[in-house]
PDB file of N, CA and C in Angstrom:
ATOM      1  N   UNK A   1     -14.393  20.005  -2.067  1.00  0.00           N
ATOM      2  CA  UNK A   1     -13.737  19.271  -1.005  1.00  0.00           C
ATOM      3  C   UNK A   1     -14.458  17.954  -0.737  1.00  0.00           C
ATOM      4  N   UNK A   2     -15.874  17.761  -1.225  1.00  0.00           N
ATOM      5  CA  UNK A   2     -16.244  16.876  -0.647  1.00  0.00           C
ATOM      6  C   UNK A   2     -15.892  15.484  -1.143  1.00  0.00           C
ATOM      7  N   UNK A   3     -15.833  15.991  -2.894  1.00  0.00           N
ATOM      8  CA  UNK A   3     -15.171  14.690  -3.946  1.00  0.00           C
ATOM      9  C   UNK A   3     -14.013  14.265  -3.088  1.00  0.00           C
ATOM     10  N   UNK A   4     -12.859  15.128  -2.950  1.00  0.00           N
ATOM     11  CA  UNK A   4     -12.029  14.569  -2.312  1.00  0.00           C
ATOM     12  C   UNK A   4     -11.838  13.757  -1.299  1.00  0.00           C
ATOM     13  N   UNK A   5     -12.373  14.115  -0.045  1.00  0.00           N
ATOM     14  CA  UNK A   5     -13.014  13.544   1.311  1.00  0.00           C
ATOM     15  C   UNK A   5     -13.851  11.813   0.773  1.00  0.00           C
ATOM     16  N   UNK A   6     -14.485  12.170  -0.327  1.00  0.00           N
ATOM     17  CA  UNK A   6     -15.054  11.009  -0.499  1.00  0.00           C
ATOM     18  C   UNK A   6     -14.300   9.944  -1.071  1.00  0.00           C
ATOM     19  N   UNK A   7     -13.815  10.393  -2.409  1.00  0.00           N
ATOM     20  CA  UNK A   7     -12.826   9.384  -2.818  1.00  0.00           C
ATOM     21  C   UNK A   7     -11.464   9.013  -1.996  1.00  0.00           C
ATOM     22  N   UNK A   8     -11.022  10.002  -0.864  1.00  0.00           N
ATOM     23  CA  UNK A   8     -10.007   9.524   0.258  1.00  0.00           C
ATOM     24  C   UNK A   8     -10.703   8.393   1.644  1.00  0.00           C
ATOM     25  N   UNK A   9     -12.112   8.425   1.578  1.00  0.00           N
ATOM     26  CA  UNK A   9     -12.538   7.768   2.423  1.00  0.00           C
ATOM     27  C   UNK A   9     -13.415   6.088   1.489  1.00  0.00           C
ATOM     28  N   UNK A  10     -12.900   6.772   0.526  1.00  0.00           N
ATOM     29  CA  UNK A  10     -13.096   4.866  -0.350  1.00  0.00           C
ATOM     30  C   UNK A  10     -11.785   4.331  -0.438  1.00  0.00           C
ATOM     31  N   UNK A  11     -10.770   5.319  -0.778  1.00  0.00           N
ATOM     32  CA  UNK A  11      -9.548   4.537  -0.605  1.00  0.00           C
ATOM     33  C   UNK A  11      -9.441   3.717   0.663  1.00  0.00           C
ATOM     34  N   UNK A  12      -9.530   4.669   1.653  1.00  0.00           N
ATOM     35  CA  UNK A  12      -8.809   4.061   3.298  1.00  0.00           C
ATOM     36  C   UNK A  12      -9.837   2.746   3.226  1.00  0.00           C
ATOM     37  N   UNK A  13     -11.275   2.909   3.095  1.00  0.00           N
ATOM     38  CA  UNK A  13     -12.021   1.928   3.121  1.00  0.00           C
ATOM     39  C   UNK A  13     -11.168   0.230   2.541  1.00  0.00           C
ATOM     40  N   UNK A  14     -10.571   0.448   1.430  1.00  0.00           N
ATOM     41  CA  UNK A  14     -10.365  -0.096   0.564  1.00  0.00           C
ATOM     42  C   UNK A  14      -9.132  -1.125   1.279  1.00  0.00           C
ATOM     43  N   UNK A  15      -8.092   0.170   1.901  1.00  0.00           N
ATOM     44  CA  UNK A  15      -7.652  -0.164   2.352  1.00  0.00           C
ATOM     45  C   UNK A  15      -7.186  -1.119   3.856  1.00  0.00           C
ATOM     46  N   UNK A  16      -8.334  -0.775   4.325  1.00  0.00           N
ATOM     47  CA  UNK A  16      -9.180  -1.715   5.599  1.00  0.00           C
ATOM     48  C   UNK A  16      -9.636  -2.683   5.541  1.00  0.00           C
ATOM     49  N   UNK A  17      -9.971  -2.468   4.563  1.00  0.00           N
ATOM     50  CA  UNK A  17     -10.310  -4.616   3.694  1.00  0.00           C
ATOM     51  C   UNK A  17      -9.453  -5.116   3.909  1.00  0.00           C
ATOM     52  N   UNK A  18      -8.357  -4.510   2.813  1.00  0.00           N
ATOM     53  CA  UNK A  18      -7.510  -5.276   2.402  1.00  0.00           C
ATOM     54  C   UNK A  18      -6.392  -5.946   3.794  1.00  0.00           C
ATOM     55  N   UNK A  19      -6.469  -5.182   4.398  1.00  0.00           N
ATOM     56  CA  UNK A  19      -5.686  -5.344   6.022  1.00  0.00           C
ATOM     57  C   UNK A  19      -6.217  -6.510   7.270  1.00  0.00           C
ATOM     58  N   UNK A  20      -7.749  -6.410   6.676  1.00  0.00           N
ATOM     59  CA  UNK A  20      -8.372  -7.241   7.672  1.00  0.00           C
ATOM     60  C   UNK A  20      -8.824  -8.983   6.553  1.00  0.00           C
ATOM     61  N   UNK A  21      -8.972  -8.624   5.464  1.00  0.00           N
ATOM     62  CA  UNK A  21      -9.078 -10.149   4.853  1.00  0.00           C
ATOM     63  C   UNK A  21      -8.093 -10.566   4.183  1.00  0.00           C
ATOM     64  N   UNK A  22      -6.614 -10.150   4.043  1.00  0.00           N
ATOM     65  CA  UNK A  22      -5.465 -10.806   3.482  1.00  0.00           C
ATOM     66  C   UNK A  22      -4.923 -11.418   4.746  1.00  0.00           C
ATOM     67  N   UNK A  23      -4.011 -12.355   4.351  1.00  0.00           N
ATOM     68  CA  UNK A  23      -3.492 -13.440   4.812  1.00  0.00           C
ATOM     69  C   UNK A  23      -1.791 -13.064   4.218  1.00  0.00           C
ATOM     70  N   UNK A  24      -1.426 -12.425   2.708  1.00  0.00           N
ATOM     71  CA  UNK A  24      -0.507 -12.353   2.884  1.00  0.00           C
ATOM     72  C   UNK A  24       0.385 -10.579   3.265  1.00  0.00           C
ATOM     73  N   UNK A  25       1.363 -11.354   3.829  1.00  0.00           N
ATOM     74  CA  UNK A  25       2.363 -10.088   4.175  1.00  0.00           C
ATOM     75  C   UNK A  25       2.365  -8.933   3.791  1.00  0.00           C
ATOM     76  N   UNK A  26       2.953  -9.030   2.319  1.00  0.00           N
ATOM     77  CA  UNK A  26       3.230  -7.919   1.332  1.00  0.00           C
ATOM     78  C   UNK A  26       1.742  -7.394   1.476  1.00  0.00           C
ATOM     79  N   UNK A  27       0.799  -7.986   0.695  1.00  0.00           N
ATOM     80  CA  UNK A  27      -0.479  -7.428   0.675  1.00  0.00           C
ATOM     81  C   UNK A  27      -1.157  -6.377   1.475  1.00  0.00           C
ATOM     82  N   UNK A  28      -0.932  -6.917   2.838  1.00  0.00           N
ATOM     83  CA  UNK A  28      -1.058  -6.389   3.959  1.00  0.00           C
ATOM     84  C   UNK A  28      -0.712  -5.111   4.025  1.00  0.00           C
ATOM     85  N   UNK A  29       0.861  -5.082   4.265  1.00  0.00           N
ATOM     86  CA  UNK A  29       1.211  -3.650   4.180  1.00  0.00           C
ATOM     87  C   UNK A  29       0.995  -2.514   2.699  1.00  0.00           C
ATOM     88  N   UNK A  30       0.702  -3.347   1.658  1.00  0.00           N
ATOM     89  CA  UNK A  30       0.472  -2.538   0.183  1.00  0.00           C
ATOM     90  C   UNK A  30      -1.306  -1.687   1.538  1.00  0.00           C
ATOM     91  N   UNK A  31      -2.241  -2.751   1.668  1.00  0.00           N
ATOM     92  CA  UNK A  31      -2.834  -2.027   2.132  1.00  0.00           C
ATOM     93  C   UNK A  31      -2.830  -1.011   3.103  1.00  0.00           C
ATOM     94  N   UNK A  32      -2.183  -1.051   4.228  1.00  0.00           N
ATOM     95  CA  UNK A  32      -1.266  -0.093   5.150  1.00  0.00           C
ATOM     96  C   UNK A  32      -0.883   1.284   4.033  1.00  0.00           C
ATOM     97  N   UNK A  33      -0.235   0.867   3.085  1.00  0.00           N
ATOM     98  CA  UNK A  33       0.143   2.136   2.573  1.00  0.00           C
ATOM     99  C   UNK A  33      -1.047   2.798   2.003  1.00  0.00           C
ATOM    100  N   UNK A  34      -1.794   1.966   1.360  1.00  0.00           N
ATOM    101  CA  UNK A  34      -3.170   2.529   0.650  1.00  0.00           C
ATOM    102  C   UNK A  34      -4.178   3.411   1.714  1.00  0.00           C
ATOM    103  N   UNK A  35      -4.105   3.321   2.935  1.00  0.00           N
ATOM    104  CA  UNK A  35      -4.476   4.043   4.464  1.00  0.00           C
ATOM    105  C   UNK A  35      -3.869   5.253   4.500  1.00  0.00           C
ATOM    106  N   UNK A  36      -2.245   5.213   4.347  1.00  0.00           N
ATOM    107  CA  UNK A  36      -1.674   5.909   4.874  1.00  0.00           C
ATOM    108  C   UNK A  36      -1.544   7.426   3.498  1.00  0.00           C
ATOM    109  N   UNK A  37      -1.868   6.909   2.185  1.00  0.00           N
ATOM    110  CA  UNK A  37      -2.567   7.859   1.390  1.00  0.00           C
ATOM    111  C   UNK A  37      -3.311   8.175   0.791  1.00  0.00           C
ATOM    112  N   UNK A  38      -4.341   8.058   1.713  1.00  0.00           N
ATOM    113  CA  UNK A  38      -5.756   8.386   1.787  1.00  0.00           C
ATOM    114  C   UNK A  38      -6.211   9.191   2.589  1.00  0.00           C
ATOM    115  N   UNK A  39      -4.976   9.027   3.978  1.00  0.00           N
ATOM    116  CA  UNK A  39      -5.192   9.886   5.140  1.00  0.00           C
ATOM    117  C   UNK A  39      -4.721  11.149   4.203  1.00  0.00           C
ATOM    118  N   UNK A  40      -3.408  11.038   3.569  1.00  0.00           N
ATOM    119  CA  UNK A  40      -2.819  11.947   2.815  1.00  0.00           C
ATOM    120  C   UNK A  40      -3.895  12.940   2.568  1.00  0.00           C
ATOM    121  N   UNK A  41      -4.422  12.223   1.517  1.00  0.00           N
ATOM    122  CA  UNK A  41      -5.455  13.069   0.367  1.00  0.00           C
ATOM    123  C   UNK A  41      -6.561  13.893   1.240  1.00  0.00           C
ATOM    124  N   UNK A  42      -6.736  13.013   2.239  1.00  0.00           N
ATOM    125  CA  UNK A  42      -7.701  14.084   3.072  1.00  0.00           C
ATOM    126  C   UNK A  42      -6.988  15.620   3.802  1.00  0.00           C
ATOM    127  N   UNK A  43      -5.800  15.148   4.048  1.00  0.00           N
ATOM    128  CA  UNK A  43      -4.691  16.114   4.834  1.00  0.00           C
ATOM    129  C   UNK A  43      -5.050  17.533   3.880  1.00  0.00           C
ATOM    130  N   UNK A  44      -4.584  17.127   2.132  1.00  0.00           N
ATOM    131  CA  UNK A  44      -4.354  17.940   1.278  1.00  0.00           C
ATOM    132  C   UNK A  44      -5.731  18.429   0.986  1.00  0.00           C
ATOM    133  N   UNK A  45      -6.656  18.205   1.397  1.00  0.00           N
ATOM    134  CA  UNK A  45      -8.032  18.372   0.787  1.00  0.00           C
ATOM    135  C   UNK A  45      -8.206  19.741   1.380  1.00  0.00           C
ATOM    136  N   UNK A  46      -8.072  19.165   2.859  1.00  0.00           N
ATOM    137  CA  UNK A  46      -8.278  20.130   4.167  1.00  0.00           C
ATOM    138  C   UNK A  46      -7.483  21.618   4.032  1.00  0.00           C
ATOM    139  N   UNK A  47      -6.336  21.165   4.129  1.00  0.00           N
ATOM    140  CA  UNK A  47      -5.542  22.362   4.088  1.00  0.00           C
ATOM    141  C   UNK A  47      -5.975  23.373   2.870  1.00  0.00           C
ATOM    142  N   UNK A  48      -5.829  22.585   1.976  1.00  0.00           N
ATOM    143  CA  UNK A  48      -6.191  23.571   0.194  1.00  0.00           C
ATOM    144  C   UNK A  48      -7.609  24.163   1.040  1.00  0.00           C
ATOM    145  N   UNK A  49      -8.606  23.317   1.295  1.00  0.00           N
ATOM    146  CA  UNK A  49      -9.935  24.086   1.820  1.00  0.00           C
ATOM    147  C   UNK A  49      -9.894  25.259   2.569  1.00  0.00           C
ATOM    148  N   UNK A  50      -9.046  25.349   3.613  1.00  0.00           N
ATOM    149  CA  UNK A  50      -9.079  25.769   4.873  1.00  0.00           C
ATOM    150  C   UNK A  50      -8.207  27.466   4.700  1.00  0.00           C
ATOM    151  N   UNK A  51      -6.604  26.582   3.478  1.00  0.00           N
ATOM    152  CA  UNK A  51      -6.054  27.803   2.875  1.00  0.00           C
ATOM    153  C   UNK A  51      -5.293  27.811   4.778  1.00  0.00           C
ATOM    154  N   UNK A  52      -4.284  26.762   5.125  1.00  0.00           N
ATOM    155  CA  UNK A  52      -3.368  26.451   5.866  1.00  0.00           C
ATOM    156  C   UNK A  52      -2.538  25.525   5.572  1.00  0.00           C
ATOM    157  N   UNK A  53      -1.616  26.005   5.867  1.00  0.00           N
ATOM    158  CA  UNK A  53       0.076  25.049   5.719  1.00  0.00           C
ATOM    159  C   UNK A  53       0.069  23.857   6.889  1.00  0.00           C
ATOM    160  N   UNK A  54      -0.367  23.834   7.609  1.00  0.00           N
ATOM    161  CA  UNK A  54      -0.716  22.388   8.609  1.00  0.00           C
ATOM    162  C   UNK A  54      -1.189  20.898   8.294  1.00  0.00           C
ATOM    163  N   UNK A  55      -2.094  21.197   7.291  1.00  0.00           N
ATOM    164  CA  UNK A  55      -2.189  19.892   6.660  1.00  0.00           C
ATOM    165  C   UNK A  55      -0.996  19.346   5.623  1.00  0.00           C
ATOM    166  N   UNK A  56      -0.344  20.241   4.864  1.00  0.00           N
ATOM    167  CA  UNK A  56       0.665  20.006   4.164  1.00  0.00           C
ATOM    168  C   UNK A  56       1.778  19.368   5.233  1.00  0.00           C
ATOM    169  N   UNK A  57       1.861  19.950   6.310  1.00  0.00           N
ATOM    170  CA  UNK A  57       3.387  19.464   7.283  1.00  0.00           C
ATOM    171  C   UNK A  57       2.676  18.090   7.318  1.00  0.00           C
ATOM    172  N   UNK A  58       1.169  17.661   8.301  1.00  0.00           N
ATOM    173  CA  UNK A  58       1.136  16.256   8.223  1.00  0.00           C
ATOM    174  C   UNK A  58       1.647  15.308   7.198  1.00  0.00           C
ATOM    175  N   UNK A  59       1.242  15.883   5.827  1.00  0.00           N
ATOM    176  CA  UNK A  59       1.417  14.485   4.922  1.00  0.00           C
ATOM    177  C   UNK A  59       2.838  14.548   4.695  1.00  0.00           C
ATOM    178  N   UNK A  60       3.671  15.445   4.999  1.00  0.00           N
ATOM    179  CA  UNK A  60       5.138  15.361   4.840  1.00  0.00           C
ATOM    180  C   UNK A  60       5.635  14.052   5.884  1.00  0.00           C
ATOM    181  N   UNK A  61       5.483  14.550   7.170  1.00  0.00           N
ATOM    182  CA  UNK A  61       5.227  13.795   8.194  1.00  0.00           C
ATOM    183  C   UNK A  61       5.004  12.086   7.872  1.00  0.00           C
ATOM    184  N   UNK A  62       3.725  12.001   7.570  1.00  0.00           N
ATOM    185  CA  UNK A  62       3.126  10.997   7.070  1.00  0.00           C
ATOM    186  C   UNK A  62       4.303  10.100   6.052  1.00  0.00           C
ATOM    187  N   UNK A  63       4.637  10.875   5.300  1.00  0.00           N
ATOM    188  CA  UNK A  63       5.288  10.130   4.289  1.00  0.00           C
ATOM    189  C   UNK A  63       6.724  10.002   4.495  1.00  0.00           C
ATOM    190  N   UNK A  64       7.099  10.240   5.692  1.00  0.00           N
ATOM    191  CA  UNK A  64       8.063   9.742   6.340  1.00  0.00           C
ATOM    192  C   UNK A  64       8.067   8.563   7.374  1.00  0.00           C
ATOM    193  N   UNK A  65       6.801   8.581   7.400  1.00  0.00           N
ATOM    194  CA  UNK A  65       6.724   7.558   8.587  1.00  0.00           C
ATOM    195  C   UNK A  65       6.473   6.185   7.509  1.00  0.00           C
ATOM    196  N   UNK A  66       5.689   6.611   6.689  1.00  0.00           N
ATOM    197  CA  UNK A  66       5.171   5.593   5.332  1.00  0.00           C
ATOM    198  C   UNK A  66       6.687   5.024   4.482  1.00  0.00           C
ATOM    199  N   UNK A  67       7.564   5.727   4.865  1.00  0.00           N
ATOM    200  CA  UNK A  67       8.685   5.055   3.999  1.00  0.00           C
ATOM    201  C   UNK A  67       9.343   4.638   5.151  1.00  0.00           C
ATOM    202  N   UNK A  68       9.654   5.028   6.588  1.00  0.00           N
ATOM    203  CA  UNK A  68      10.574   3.889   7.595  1.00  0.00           C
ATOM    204  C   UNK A  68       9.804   2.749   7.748  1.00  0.00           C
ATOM    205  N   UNK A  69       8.610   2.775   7.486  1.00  0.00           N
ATOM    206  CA  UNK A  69       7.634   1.324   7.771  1.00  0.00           C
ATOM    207  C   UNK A  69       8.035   0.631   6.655  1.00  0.00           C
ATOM    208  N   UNK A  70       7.528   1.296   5.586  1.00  0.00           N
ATOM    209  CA  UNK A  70       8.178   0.260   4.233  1.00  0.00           C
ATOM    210  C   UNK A  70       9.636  -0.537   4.498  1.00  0.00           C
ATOM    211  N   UNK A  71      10.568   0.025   4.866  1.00  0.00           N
ATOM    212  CA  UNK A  71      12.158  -0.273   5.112  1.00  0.00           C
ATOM    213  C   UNK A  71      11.781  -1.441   5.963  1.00  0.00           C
ATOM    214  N   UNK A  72      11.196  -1.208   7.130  1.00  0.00           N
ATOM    215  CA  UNK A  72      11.254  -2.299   8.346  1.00  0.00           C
ATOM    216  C   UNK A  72      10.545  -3.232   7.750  1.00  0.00           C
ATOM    217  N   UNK A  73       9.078  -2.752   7.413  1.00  0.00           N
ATOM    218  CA  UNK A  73       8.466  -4.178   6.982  1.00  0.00           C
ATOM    219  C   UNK A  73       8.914  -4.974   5.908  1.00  0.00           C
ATOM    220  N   UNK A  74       9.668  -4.207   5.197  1.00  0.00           N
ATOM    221  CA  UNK A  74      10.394  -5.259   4.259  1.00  0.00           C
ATOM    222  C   UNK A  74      11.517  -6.197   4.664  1.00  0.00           C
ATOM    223  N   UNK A  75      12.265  -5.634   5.735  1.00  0.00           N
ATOM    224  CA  UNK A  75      12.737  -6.538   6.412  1.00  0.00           C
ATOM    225  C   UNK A  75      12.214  -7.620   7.425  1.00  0.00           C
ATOM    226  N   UNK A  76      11.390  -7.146   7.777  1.00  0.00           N
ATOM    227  CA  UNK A  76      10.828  -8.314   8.450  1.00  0.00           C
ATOM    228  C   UNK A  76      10.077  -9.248   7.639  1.00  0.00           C
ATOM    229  N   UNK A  77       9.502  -8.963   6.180  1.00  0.00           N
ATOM    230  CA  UNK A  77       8.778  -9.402   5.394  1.00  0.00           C
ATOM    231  C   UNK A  77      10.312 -10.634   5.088  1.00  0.00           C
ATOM    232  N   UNK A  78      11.199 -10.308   4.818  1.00  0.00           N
ATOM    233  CA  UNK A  78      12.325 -11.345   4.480  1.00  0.00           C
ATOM    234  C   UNK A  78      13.030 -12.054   5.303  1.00  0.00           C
ATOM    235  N   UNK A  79      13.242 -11.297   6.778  1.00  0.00           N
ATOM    236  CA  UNK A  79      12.993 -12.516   7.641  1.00  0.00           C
ATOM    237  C   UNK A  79      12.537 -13.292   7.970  1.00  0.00           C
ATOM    238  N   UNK A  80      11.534 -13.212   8.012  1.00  0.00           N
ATOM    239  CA  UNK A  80      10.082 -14.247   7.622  1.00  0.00           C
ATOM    240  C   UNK A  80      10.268 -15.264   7.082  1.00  0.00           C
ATOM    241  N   UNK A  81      10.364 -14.542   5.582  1.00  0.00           N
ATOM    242  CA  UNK A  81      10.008 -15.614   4.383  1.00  0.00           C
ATOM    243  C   UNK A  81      11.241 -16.887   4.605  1.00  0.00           C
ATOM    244  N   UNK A  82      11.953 -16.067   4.981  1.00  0.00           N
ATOM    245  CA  UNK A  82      13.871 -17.169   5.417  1.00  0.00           C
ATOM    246  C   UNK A  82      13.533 -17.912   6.360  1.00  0.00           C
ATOM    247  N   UNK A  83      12.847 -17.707   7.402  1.00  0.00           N
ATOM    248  CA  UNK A  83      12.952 -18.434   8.247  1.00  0.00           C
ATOM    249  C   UNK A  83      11.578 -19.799   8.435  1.00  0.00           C
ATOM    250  N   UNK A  84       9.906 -19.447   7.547  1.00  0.00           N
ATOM    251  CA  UNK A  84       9.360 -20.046   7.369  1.00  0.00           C
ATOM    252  C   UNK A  84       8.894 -20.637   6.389  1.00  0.00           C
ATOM    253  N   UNK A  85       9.372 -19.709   4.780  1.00  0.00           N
ATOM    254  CA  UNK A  85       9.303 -20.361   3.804  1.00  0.00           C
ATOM    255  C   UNK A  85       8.168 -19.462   3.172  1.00  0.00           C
ATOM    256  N   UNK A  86       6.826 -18.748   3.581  1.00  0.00           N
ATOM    257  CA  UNK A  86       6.162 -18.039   3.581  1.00  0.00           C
ATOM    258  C   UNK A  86       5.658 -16.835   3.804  1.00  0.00           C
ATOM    259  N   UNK A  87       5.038 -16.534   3.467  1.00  0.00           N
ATOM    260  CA  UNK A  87       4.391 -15.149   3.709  1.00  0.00           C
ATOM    261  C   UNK A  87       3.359 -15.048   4.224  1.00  0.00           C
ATOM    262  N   UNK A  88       2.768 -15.964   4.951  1.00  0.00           N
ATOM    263  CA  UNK A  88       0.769 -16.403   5.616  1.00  0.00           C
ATOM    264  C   UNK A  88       1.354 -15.236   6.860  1.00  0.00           C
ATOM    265  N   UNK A  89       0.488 -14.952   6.874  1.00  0.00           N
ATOM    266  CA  UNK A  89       0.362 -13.968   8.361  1.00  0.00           C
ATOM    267  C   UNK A  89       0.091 -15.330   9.445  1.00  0.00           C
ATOM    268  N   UNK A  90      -1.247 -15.768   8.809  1.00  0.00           N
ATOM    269  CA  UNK A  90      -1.268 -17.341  10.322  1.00  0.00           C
ATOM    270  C   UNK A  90       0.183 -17.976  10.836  1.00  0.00           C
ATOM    271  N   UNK A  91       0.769 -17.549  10.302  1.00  0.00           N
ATOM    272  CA  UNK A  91       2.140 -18.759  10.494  1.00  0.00           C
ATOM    273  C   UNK A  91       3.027 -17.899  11.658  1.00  0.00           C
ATOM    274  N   UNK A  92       2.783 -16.868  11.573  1.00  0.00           N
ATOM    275  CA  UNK A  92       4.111 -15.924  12.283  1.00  0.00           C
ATOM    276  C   UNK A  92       3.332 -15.951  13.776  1.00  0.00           C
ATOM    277  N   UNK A  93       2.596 -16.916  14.423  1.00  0.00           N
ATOM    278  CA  UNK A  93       2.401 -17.105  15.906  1.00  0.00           C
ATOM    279  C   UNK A  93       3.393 -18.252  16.443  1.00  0.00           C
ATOM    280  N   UNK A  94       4.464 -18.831  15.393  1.00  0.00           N
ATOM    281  CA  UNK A  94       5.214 -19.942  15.358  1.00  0.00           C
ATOM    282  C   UNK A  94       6.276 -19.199  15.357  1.00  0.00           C
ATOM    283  N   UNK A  95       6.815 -17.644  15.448  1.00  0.00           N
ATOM    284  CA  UNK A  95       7.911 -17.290  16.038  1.00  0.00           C
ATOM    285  C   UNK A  95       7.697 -16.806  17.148  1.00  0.00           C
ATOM    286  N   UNK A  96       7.101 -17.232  17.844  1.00  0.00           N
ATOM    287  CA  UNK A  96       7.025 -17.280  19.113  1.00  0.00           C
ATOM    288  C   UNK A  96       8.723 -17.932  20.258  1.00  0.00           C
ATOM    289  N   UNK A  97       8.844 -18.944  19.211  1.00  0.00           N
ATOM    290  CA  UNK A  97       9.532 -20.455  19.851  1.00  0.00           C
ATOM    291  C   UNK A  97      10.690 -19.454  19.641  1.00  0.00           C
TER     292      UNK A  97
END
């Protein structure tokens, strides 16, 4: 369990970078998803360890919530791009107006 735990807590790591030093959109949320299965892998680690069906319901869970975000943020990712030309995260304090 612990390989697992470890390599799920380099992912999320990985993924926390990537969330806090990108600038673009897409990127952004690729990292969001890279979080959101990592939490996974720990879910599945646990449960297989533990020998409970509870961690399995989370990542079901999880990966429902991980695909309505995808849907939205892709739409908003293209509203965006239509309306400023870009994908900079700096720029979207200018839909404000």
């Amino acid at each position: 369990m612990n390989n697992y735990l470890t390599v799920a807590s380099i992912i999320f790591c990985i993924g926390a970078l990537g969330v806090i030093t990108r600038k673009n959109l897409i990127v952004v949320f690729m990292s969001l998803e890279l979080m959101f299965n990592a939490a996974n892998l720990g879910f599945v680690a646990a449960s297989n360890y533990l020998n409970l069906i509870s961690g399995d319901i989370f990542v079901i869970f999880i990966i429902v919530v991980a695909a309505a975000e995808a849907a939205i943020a892709l739409g908003i990712a293209i509203a965006f791009y239509r309306e400023k030309g870009t994908l900079d995260i700096d720029r979207a304090n200018e839909l404000k107006n």
